[in-house]
Protein backbone atom coordinates (compact mmCIF):
# COMPACT_ATOMS: atom_id res chain seq x y z
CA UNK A 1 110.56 61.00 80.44
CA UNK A 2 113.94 60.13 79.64
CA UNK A 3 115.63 60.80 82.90
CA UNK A 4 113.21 58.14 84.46
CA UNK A 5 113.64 55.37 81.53
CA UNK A 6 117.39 55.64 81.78
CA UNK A 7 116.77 55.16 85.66
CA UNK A 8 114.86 52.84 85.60
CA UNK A 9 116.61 50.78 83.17
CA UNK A 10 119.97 51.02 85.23
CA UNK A 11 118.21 49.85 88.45
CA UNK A 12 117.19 46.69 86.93
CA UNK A 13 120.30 46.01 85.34
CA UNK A 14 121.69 46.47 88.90
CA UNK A 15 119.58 43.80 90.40
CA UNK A 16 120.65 41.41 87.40
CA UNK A 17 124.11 41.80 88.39
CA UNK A 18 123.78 41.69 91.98
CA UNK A 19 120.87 39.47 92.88
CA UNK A 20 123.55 37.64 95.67
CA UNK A 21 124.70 41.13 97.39
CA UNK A 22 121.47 43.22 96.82
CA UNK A 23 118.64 40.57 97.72
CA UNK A 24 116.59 41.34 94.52
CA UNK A 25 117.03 38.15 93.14
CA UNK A 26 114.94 39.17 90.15
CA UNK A 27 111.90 39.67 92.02
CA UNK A 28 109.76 42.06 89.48
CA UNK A 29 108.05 43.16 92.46
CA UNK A 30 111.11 44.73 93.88
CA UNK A 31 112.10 46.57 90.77
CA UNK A 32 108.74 48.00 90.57
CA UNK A 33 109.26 49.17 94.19
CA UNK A 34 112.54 50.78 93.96
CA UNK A 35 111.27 52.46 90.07
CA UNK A 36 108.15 53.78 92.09
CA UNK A 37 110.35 55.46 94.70
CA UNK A 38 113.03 56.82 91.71
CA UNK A 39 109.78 58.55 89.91
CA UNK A 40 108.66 59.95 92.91
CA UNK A 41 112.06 61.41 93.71
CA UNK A 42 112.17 62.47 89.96
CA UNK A 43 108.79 64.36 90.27
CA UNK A 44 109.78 65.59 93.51
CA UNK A 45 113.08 67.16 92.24
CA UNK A 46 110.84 68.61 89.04
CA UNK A 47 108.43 70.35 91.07
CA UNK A 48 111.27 72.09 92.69
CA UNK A 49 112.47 73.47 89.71
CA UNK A 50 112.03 77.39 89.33
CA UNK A 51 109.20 79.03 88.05
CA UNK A 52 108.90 81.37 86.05
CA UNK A 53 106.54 84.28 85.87
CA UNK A 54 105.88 87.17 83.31
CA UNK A 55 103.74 90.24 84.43
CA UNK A 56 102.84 92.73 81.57
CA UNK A 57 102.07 96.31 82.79
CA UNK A 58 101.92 100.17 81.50
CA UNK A 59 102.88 101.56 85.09
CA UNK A 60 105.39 103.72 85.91
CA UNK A 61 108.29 102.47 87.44
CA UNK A 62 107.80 104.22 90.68
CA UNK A 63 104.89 101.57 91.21
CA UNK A 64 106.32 98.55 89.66
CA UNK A 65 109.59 98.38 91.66
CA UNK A 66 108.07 98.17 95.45
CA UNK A 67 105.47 95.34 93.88
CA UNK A 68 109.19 93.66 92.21
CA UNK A 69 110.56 93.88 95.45
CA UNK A 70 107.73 92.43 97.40
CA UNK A 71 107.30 89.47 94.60
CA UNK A 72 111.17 88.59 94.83
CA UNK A 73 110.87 87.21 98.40
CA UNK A 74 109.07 84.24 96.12
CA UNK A 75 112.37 83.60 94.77
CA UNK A 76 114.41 81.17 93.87
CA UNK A 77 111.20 79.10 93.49
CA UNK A 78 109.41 81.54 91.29
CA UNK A 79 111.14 84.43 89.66
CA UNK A 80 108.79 87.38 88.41
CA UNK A 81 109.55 89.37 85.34
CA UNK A 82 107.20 92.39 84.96
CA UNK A 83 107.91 93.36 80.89
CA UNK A 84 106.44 96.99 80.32
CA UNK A 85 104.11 96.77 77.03
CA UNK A 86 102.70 99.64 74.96
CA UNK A 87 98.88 99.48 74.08
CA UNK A 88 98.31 96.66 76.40
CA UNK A 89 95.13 96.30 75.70
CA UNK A 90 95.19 95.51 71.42
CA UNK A 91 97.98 93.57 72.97
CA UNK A 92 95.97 91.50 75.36
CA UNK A 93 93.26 91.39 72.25
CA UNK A 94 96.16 89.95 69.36
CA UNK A 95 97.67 87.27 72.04
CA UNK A 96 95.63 87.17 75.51
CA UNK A 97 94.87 83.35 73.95
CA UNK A 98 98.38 82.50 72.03
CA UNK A 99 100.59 80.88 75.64
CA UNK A 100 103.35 81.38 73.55
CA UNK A 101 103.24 85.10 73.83
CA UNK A 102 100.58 85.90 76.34
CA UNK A 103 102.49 86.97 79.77
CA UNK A 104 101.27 84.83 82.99
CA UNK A 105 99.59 87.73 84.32
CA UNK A 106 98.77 91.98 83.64
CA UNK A 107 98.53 94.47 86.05
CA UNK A 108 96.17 96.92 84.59
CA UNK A 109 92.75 99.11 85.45
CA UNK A 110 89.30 97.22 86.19
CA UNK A 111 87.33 98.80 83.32
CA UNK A 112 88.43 96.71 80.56
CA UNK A 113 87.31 93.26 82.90
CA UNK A 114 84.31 92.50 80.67
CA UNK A 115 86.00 92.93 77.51
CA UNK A 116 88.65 90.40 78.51
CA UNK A 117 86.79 88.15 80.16
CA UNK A 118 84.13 87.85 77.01
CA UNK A 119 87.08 87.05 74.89
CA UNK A 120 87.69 84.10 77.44
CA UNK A 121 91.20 84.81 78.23
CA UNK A 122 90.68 85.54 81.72
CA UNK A 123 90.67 83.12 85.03
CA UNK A 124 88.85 83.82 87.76
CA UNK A 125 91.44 84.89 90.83
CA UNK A 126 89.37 82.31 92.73
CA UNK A 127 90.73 79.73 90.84
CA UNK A 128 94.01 79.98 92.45
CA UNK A 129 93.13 81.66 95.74
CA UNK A 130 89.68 81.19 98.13
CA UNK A 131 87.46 84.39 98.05
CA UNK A 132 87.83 84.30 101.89
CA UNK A 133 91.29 85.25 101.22
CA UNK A 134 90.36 88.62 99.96
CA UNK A 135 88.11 89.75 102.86
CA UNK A 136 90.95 92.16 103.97
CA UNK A 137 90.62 94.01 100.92
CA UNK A 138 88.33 97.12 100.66
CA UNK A 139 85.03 95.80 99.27
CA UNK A 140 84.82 98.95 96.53
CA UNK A 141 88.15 97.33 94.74
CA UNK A 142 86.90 93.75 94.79
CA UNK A 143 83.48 95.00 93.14
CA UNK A 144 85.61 96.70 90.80
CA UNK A 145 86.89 93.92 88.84
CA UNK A 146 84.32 91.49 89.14
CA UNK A 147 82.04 90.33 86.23
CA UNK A 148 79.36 88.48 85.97
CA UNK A 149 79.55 87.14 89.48
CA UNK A 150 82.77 86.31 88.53
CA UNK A 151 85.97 87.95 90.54
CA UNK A 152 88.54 88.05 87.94
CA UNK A 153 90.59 90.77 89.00
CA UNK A 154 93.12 91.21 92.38
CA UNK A 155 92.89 94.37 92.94
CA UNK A 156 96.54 96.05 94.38
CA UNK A 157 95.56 100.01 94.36
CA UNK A 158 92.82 101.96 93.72
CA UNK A 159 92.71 105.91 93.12
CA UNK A 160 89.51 108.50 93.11
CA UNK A 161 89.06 112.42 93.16
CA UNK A 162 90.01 113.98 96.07
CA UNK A 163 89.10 117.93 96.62
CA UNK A 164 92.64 119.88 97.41
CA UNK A 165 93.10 123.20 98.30
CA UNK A 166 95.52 125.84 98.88
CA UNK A 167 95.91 127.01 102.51
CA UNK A 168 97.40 130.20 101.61
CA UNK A 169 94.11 131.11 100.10
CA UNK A 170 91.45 129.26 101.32
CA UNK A 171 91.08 129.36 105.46
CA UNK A 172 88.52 127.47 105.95
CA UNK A 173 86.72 124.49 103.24
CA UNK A 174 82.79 124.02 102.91
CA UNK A 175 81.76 121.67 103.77
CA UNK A 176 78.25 121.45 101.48
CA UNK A 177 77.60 122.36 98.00
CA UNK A 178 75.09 124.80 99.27
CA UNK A 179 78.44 126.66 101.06
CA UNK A 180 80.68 125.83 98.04
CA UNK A 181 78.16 127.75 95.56
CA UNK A 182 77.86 130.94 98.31
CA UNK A 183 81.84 130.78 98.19
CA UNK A 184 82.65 130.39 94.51
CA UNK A 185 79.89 133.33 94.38
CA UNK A 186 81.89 135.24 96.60
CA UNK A 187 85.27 134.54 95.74
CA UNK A 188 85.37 133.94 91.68
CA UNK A 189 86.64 136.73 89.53
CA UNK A 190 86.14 135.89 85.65
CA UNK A 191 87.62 138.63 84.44
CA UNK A 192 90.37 138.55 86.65
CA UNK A 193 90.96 134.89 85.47
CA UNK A 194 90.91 133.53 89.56
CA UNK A 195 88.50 131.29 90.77
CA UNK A 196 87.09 129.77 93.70
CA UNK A 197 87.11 125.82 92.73
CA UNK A 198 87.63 124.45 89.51
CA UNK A 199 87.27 120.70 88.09
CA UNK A 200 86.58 119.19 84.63
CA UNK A 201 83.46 119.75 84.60
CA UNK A 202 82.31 118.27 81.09
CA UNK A 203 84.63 115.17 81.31
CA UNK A 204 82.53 112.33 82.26
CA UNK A 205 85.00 110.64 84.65
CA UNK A 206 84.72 113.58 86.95
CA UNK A 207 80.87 114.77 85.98
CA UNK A 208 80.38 111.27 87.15
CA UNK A 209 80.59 112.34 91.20
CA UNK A 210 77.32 115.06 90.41
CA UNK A 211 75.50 112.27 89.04
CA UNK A 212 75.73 109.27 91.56
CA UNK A 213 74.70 111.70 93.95
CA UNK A 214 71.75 112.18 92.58
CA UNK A 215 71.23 108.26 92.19
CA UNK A 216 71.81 108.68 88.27
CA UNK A 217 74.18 106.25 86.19
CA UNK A 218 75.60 106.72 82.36
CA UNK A 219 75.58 102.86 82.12
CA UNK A 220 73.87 99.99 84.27
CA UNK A 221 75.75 96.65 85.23
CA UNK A 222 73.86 95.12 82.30
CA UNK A 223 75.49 97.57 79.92
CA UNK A 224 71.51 99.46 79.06
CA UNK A 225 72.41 102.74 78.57
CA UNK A 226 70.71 105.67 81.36
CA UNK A 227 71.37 109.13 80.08
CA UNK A 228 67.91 110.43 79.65
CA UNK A 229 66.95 108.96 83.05
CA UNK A 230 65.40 112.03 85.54
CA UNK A 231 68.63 111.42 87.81
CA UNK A 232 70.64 112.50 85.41
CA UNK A 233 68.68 115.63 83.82
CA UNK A 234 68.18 116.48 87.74
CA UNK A 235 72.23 115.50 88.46
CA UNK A 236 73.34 118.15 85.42
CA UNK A 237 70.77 120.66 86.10
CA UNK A 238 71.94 121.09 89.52
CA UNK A 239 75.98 120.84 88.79
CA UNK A 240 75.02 123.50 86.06
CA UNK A 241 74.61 126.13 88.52
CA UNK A 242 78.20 125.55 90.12
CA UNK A 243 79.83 125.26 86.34
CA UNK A 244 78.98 128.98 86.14
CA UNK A 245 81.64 130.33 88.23
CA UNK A 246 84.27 127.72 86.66
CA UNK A 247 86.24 127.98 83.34
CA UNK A 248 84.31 126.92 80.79
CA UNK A 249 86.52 124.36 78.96
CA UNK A 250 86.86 123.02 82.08
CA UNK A 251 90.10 120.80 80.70
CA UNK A 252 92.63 119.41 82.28
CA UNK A 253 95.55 121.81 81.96
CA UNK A 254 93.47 124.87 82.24
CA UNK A 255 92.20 123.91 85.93
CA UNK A 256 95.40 122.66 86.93
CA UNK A 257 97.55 125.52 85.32
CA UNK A 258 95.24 127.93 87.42
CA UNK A 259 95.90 125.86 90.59
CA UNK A 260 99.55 125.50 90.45
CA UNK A 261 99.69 129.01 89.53
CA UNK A 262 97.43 129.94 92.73
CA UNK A 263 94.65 131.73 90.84
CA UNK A 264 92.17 128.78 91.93
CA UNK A 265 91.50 128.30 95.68
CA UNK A 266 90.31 124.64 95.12
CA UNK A 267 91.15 121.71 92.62
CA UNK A 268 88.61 118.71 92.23
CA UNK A 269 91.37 115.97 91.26
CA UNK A 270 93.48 112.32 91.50
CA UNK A 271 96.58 111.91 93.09
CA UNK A 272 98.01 112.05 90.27
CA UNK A 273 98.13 115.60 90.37
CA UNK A 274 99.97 115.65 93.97
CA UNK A 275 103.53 115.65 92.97
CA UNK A 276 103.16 118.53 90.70
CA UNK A 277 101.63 120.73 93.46
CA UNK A 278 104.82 119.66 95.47
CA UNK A 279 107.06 120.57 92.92
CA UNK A 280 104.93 124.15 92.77
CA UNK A 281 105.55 124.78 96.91
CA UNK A 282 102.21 125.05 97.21
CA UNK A 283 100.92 124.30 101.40
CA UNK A 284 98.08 122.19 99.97
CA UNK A 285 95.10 120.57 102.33
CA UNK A 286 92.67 117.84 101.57
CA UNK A 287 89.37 117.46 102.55
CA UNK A 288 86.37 115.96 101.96
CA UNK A 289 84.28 116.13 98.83
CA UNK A 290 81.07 117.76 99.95
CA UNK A 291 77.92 117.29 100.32
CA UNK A 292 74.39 117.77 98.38
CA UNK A 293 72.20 119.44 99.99
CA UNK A 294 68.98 118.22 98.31
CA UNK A 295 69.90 114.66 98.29
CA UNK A 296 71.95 114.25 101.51
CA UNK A 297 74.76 112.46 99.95
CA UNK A 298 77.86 113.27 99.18
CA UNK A 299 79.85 113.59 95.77
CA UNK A 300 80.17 109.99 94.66
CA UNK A 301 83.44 109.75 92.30
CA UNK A 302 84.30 107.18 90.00
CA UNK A 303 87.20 105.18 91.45
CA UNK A 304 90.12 103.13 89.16
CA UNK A 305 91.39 99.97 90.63
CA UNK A 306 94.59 98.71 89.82
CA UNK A 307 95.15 95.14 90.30
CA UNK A 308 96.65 91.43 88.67
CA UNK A 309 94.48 89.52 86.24
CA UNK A 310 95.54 85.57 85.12
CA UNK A 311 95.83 84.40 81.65
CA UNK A 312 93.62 81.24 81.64
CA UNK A 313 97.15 79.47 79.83
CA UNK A 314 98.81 80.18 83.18
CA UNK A 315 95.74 78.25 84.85
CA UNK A 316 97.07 74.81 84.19
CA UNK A 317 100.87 75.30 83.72
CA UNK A 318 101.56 77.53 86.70
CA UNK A 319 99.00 77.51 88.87
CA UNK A 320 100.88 76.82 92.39
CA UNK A 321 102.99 79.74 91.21
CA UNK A 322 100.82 82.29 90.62
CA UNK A 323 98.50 81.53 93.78
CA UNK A 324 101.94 82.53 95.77
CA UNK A 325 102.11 85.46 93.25
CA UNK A 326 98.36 86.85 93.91
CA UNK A 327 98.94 85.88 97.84
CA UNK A 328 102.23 87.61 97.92
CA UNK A 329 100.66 90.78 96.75
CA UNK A 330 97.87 89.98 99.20
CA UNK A 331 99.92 90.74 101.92
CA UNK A 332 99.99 94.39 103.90
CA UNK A 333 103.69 94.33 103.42
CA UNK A 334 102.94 94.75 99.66
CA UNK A 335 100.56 97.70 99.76
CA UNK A 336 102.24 99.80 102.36
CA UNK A 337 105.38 99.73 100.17
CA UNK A 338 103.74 101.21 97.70
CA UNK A 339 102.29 103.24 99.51
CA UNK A 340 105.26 104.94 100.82
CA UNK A 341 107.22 104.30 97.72
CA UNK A 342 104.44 105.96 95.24
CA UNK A 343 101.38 107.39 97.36
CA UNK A 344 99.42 104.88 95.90
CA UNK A 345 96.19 104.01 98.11
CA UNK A 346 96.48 100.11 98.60
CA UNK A 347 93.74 97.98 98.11
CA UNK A 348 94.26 96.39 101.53
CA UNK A 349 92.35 97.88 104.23
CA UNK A 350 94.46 96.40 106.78
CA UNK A 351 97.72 98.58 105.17
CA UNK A 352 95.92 101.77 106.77
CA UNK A 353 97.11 100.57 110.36
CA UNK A 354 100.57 101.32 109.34
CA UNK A 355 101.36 104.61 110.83
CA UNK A 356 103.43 105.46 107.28
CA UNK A 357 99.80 105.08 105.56
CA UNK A 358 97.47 106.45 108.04
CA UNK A 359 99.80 109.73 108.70
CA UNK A 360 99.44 109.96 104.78
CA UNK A 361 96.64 112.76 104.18
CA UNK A 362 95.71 111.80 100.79
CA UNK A 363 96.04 108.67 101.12
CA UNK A 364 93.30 108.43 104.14
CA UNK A 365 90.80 110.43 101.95
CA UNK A 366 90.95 108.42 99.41
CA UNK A 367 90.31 105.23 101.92
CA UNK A 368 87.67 107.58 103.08
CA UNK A 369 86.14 108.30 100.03
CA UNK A 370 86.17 104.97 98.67
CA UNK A 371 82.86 104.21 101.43
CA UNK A 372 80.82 105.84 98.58
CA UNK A 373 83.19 105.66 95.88
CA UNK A 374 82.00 104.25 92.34
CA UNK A 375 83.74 102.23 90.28
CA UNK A 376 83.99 103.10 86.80
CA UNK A 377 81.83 100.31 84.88
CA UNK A 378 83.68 97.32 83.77
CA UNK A 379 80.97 95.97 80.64
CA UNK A 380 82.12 96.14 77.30
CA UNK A 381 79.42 98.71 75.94
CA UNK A 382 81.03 101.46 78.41
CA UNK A 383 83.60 102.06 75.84
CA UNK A 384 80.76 103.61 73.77
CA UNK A 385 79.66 105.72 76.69
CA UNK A 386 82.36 107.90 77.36
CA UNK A 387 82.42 109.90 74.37
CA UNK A 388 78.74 109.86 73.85
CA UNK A 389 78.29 111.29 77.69
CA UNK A 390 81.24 113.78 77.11
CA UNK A 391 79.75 115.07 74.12
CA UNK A 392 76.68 116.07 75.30
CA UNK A 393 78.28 117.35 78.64
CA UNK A 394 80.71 119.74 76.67
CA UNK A 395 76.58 121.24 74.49
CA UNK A 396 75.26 121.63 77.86
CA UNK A 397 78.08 123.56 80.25
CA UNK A 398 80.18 125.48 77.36
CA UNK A 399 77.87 126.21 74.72
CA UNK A 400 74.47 126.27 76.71
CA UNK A 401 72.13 123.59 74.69
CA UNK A 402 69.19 122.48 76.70
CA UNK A 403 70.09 119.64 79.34
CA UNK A 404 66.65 117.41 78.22
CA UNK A 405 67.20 117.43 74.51
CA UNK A 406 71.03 116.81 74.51
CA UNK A 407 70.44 113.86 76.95
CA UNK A 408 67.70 112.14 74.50
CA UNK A 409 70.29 112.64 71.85
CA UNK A 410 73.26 111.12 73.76
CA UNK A 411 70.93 108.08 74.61
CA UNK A 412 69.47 107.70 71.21
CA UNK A 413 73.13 107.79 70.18
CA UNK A 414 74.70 105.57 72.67
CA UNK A 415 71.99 102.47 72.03
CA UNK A 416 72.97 102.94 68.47
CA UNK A 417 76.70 102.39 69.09
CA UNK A 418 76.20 99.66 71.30
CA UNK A 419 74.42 97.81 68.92
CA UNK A 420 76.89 98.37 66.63
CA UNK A 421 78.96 96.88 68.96
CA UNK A 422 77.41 93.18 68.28
């Protein structure tokens, strides 16, 4: 506002002076003119001015520097600053509405979407960019972080469980769970300590693939609890049978300790789990998860997306800048660098026509996978849900408690916290 008074108030003070040389002869109409084209120059010259952005995230740094690298080609118009933060999430919660310490955007999981977007500190991505835009992307990661009709995440990467197996030891894979429970029969040694295939049985995350198989659900989109549903009892009765010939904690480091250490053939498991089995030598394979014989389907994991959600304060001071942000990241360029930088599997479908993703075995079985894949629920009342389900899980596979009664108790349990919840 200054720069243009002080402009403005010299130009007229040059017509005064110099009606007889310049022509303006104190014609108002002139002035005006001349002021018009100054502001416009002014305004131009503002909007060229850099931008910049700040991008919160809890990523590792092997995933944040090929998206850094991608989002500096925006520069020097619009500089991006990702700023690691600790607890995001009570983060997002204390500030996500405060501009003066809320970043631009977060990179972060789709399950906390309807959390975030109740609290109202979320824009829709389709505020900046057209939905058409997106039609590349796999349609599992775009129904990932969308709420209430609303799309309100971009999603950049998604992960799911793959099955991965040691060569050494296992020749050939089955391909149904019919052949997988003849194998683990035939090839599980308890007392020995070696097993056939082993997974986390009683954590809900991965108990989740036995259960949308069998059409069941621990939560529906409108956040009504379904653990005593007939799917479900049917879902755990059946994955009961294979739990037998497993560990029984079923935990995390137990099944991958006895993988790494090749006393377990098979590993249900993320990518996550990949550069540890590098680091162990192991000749590992990947193939599909199988599938269930009495429903025809196959395993149907849970699947994390991992994509850039927009501070509503952003929406009105920064818009133009994070559009080229979001469509930056929308490019194949972005994805395939992280793929190769990370063996992350980009959200993009078109990234999988890049021989240095499609020569990628993991990666391809998670794009694979991700036809059936579910994504983890994104309502607010799931955070009751996981705990509940895992509890009643752990009575049923390690200490035996009947499947029926434990599931009435877990729903009984999980209305309760919900409605504690309001």
């Amino acid at each position: 506002m200054k720069t243009r008074t002080k402009f403005t108030a010299l130009l007229l003070a040059a017509c005064t002076m110099g009606s007889a040389l310049t022509g303006c002869q104190g014609s108002t109409g002139a002035a005006s003119s001349s002021a018009q084209s100054a502001n416009a120059a002014v305004s131009s010259a503002n909007s060229q001015k850099p931008v910049s952005i700040t991008v919160w995230h809890e990523a590792e740094d092997g995933i944040v520097k090929p998206l850094k690298t991608e989002l500096d080609k925006l520069s020097p118009n619009i500089t991006v600053t990702f700023q690691r933060k600790q607890n995001m999430s009570d983060a997002l919660k204390l500030s996500g509405n405060d501009p003066s310490s809320a970043p631009d955007l977060y990179l972060m999981a789709h399950d906390k979407t309807g959390t975030f977007a109740q609290m109202g500190i979320l824009a829709p991505v389709t505020d900046f960019i057209s939905e058409s835009e997106l039609s590349d992307l796999i349609p599992m990661t775009v129904k990932a972080g969308t709420y209430q009709d609303k799309i309100y995440q971009l999603p950049v990467y998604f992960e799911t469980q793959m099955l991965i197996y040691n060569k050494a030891l296992m020749k050939k894979v089955p391909t149904t769970t019919d052949d997988w429970l003849s194998y683990m029969k035939a090839n599980t040694d308890t007392k020995k300590g070696t097993y056939a295939l082993v997974e986390q049985h009683s954590t809900a995350y991965y108990a989740a693939a036995w259960m949308h198989s069998f059409g069941a659900t621990i939560i529906d989109g409108e956040g009504k609890p379904e653990l005593n549903s007939q799917a479900m009892k049917d879902a755990l009765t059946y994955h009961k049978r294979f739990v037998a010939y497993e560990p029984t904690d079923g935990e995390y480091n137990t099944d991958t300790t006895l993988f790494l250490s090749g006393k377990a053939q098979a590993i249900i498991q993320g990518p996550w789990l990949i550069p540890s089995i590098k680091s162990a030598g192991i000749d590992y394979g990947v193939a599909p998860l199988p599938t269930v014989n009495s429903t025809g389907k196959p395993l149907m994991p849970y699947s994390g997306v991992e994509g850039m959600y927009v501070l509503k304060n952003a929406e009105s001071a920064k818009k133009d800048a994070v559009a080229a942000v979001l469509r930056q990241l929308l490019k194949p360029e972005a994805g395939i660098a992280l793929a190769e930088a990370a063996d992350e599997a980009p959200a993009n479908s078109k990234c999988y026509d890049d021989a240095a993703v499609s020569e990628n075995a993991s990666l391809m079985d998670m794009k694979n996978t991700a036809q059936t894949a579910v994504p983890m629920q994104n309502v607010p009342q799931m955070d009751v849900m996981w705990t509940v389900t895992e509890n009643a899980l752990s009575a049923i596979n390690k200490n035996n408690q009947e499947i029926a009664a434990q599931l009435e108790d877990a729903q009984k349990k999980a209305i309760e916290g919900i409605a504690a919840m309001q």
